[in-house]
C-alpha atoms as a PDB file:
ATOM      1  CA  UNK A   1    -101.820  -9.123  59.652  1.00  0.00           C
ATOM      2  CA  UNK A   2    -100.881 -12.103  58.137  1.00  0.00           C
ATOM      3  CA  UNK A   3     -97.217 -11.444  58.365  1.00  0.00           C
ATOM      4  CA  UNK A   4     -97.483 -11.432  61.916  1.00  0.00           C
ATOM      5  CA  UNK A   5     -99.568 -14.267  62.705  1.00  0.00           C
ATOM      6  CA  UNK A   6     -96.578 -16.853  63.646  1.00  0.00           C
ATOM      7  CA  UNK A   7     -95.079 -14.272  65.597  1.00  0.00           C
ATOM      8  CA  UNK A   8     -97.905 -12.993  67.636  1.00  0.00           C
ATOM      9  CA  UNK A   9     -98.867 -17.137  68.184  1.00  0.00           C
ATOM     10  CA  UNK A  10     -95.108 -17.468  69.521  1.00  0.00           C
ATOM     11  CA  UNK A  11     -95.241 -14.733  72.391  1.00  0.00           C
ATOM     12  CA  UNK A  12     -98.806 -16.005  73.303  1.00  0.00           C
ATOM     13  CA  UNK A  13     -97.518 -19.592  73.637  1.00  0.00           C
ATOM     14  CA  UNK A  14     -94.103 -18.446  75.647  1.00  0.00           C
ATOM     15  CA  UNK A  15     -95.959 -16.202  77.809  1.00  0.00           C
ATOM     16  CA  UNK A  16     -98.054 -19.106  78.566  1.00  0.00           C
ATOM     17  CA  UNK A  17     -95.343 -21.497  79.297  1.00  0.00           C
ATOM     18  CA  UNK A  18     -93.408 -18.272  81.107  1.00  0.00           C
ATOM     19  CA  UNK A  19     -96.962 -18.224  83.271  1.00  0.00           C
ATOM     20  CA  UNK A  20     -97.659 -22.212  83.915  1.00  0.00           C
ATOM     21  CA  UNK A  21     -93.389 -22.314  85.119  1.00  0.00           C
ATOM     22  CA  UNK A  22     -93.582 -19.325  87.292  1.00  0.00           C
ATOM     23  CA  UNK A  23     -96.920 -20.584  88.735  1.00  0.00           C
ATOM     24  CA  UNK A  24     -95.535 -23.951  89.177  1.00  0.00           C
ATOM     25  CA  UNK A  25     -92.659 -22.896  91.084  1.00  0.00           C
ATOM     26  CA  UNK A  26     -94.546 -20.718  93.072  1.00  0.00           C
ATOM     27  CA  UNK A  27     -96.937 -23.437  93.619  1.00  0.00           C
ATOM     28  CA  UNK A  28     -94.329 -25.974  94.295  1.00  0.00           C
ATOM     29  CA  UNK A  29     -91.963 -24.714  96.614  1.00  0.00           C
ATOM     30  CA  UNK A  30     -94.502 -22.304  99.022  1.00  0.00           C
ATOM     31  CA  UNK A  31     -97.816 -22.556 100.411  1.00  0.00           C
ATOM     32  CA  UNK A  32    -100.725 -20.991  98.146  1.00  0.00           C
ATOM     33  CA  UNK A  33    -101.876 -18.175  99.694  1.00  0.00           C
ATOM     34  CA  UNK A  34    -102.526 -14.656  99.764  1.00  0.00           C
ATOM     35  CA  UNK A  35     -99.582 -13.242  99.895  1.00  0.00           C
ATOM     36  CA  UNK A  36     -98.144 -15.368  97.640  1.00  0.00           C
ATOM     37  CA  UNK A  37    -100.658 -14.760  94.786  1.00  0.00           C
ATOM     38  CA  UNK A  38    -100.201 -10.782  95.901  1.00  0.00           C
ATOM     39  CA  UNK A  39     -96.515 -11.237  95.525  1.00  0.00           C
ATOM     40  CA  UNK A  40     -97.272 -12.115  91.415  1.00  0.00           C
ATOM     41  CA  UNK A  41    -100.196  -9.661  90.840  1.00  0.00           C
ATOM     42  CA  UNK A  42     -97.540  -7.702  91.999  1.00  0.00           C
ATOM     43  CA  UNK A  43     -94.618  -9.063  89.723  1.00  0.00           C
ATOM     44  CA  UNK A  44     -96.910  -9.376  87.000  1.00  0.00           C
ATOM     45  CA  UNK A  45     -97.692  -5.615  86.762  1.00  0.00           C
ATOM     46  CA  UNK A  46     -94.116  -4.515  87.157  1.00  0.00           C
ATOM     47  CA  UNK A  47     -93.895  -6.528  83.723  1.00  0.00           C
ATOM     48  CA  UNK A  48     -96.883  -4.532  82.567  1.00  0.00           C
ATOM     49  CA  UNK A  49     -95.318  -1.438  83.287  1.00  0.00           C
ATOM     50  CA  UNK A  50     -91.828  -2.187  81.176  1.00  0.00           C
ATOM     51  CA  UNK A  51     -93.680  -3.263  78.670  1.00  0.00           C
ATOM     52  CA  UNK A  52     -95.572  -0.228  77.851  1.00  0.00           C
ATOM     53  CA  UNK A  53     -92.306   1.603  78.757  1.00  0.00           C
ATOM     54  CA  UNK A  54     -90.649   0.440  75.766  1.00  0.00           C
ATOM     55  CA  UNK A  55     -93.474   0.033  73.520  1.00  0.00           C
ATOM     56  CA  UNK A  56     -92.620   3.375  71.916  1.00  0.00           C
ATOM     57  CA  UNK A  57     -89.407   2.278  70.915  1.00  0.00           C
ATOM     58  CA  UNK A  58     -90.963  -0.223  68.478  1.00  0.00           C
ATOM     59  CA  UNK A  59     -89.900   0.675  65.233  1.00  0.00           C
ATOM     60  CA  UNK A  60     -93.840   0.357  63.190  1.00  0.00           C
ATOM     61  CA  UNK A  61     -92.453   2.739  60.488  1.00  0.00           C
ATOM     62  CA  UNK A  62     -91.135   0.555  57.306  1.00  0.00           C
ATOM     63  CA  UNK A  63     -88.465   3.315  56.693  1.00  0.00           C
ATOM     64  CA  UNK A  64     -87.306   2.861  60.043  1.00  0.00           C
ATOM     65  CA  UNK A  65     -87.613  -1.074  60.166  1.00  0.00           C
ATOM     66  CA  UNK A  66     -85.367  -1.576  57.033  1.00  0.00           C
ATOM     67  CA  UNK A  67     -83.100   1.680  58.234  1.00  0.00           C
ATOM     68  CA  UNK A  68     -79.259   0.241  58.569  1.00  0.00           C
ATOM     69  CA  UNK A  69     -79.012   0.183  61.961  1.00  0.00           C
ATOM     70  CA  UNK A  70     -81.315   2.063  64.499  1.00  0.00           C
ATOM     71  CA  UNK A  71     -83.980   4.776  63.521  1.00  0.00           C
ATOM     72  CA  UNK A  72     -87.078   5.892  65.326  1.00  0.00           C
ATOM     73  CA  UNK A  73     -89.619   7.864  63.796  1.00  0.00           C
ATOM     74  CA  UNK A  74     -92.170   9.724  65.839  1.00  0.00           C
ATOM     75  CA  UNK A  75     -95.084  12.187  63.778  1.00  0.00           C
ATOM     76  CA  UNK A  76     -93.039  12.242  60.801  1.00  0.00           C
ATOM     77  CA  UNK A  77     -89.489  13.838  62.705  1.00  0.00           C
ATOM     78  CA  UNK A  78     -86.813  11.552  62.878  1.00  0.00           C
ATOM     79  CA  UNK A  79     -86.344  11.453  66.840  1.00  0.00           C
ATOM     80  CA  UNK A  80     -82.927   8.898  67.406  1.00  0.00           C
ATOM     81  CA  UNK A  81     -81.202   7.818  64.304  1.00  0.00           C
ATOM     82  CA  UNK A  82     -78.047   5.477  64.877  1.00  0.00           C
ATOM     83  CA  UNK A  83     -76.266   3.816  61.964  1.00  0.00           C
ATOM     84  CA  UNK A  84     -75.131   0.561  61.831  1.00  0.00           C
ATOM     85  CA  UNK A  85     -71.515   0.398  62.729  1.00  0.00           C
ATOM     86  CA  UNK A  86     -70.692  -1.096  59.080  1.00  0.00           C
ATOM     87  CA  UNK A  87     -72.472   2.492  57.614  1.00  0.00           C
ATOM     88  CA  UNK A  88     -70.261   4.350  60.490  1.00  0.00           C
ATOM     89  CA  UNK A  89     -66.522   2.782  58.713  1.00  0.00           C
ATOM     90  CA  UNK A  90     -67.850   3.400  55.110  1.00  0.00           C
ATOM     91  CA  UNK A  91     -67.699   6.984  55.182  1.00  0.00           C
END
């Protein structure tokens, strides 16, 4: 939504600048080949796969996003609730 907007435009423009570097150092410092564009097909799906790793642990849930501390909520069951460590010395 609208919320989101500057936030979604900063990850595309770092993961552009994140590409155009590693390219560029790639590019710079070894000959442009096959194997070397393997090598970051290769690199750039092991940074695929992390990311949908730990994609569930993206709190989406507003009771969990204003929860003090850590909560993760998964079809309506809280699944990992940690408090912050201010809400751990208060009681």
């Amino acid at each position: 939504g609208v919320f989101n907007t500057g936030t979604m435009y900063g990850l595309l423009l770092t993961s552009w600048s994140m590409g155009a570097t590693g390219w560029g150092l790639v590019a710079a410092t070894d000959v442009v080949s096959n194997e070397s564009v393997a090598s970051q097909l290769w690199i750039l799906l092991v940074v695929a796969i992390v990311g949908v790793v730990v994609l569930p642990l993206v709190r989406t849930n507003t009771m969990d996003r204003f929860y003090r501390g850590y909560q993760l909520t998964m079809c309506d069951t809280v699944v990992i609730q940690m408090p912050s460590r201010k809400m751990r010395l208060e009681k």
